[in-house]
Protein backbone atom coordinates (compact mmCIF):
# COMPACT_ATOMS: atom_id res chain seq x y z
CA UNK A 1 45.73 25.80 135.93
CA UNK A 2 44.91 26.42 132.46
CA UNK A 3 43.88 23.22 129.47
CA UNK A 4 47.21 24.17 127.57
CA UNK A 5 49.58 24.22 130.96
CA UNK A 6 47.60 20.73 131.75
CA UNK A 7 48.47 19.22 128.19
CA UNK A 8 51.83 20.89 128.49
CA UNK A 9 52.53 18.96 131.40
CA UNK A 10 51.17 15.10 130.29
CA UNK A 11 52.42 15.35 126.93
CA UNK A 12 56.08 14.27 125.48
CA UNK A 13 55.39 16.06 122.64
CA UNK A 14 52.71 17.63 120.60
CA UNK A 15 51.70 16.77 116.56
CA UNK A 16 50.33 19.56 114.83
CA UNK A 17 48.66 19.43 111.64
CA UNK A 18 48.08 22.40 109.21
CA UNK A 19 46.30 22.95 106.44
CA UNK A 20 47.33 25.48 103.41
CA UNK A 21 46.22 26.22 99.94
CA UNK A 22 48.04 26.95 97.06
CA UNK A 23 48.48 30.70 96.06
CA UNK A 24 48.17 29.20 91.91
CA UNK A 25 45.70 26.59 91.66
CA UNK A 26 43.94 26.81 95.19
CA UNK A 27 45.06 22.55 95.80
CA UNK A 28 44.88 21.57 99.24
CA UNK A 29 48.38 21.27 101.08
CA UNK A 30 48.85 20.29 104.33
CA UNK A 31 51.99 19.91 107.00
CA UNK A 32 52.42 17.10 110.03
CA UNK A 33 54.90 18.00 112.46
CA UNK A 34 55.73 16.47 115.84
CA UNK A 35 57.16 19.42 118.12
CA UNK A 36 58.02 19.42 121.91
CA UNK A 37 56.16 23.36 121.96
CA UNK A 38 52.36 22.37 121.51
CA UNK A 39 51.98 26.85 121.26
CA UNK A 40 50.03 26.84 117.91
CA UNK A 41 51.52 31.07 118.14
CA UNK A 42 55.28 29.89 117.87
CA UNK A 43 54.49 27.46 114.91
CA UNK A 44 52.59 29.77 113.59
CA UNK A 45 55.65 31.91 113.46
CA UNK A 46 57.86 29.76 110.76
CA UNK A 47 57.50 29.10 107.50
CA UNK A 48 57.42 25.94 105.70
CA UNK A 49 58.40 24.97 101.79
CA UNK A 50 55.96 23.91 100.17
CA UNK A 51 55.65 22.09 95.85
CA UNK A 52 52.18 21.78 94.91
CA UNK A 53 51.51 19.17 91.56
CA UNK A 54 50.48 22.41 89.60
CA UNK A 55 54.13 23.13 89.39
CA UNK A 56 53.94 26.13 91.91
CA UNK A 57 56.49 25.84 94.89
CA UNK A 58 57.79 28.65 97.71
CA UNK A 59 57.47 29.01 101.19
CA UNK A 60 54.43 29.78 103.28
CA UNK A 61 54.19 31.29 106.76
CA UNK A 62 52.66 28.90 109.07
CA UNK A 63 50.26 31.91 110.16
CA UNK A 64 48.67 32.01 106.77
CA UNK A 65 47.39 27.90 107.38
CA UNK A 66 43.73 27.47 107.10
CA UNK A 67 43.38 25.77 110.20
CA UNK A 68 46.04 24.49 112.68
CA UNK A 69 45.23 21.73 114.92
CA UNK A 70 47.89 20.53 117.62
CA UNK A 71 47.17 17.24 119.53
CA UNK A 72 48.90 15.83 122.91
CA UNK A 73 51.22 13.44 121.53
CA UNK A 74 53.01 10.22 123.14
CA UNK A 75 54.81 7.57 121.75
CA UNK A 76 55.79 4.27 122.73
CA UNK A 77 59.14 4.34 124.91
CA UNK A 78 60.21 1.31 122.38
CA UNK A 79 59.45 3.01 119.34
CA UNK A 80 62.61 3.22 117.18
CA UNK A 81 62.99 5.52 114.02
CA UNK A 82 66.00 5.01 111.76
CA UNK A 83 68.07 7.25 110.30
CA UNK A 84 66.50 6.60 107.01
CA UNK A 85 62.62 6.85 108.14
CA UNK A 86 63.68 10.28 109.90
CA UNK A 87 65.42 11.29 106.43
CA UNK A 88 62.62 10.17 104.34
CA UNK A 89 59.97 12.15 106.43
CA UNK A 90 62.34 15.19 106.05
CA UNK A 91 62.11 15.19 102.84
CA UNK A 92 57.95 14.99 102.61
CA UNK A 93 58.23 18.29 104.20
């Protein structure tokens, strides 16, 4: 059995954290994003909007990150997230 079936099969869920730069001013931007596919390919795949502080915004394909890291992740069975935490996280996307 292959690592990635293994984590497949332990994990709930898998956060994956990319890092971009901005086409205008070269700034550091970077995405965190929980998914149940821990495939770095298929998140590769979309694209993701982006506003930098230079004043520069757009999309960016997920394939053009500079690095991609995706982590086993489980939470808590009690955890709880409100409608308002999962709106507000939304929206820092």
């Amino acid at each position: 059995m292959r690592n990635e079936d293994i984590m497949q099969e332990c994990a709930e869920q898998f956060a994956h954290v990319m890092l971009f730069q901005c086409p205008t001013c070269g700034f550091a931007l970077s995405l965190a994003l929980v998914r149940d596919e821990g495939n770095i390919e298929q998140i590769d795949g979309s694209s993701y909007a982006f506003r930098c502080s230079c004043g520069w915004s757009g999309d960016l394909l997920g394939l053009s990150a500079k690095r991609h890291w995706a982590e086993p992740w489980r939470r808590s069975r009690r955890t709880h997230i409100s409608a308002e935490q999962k709106t507000y996280f939304a929206d820092q996307i």
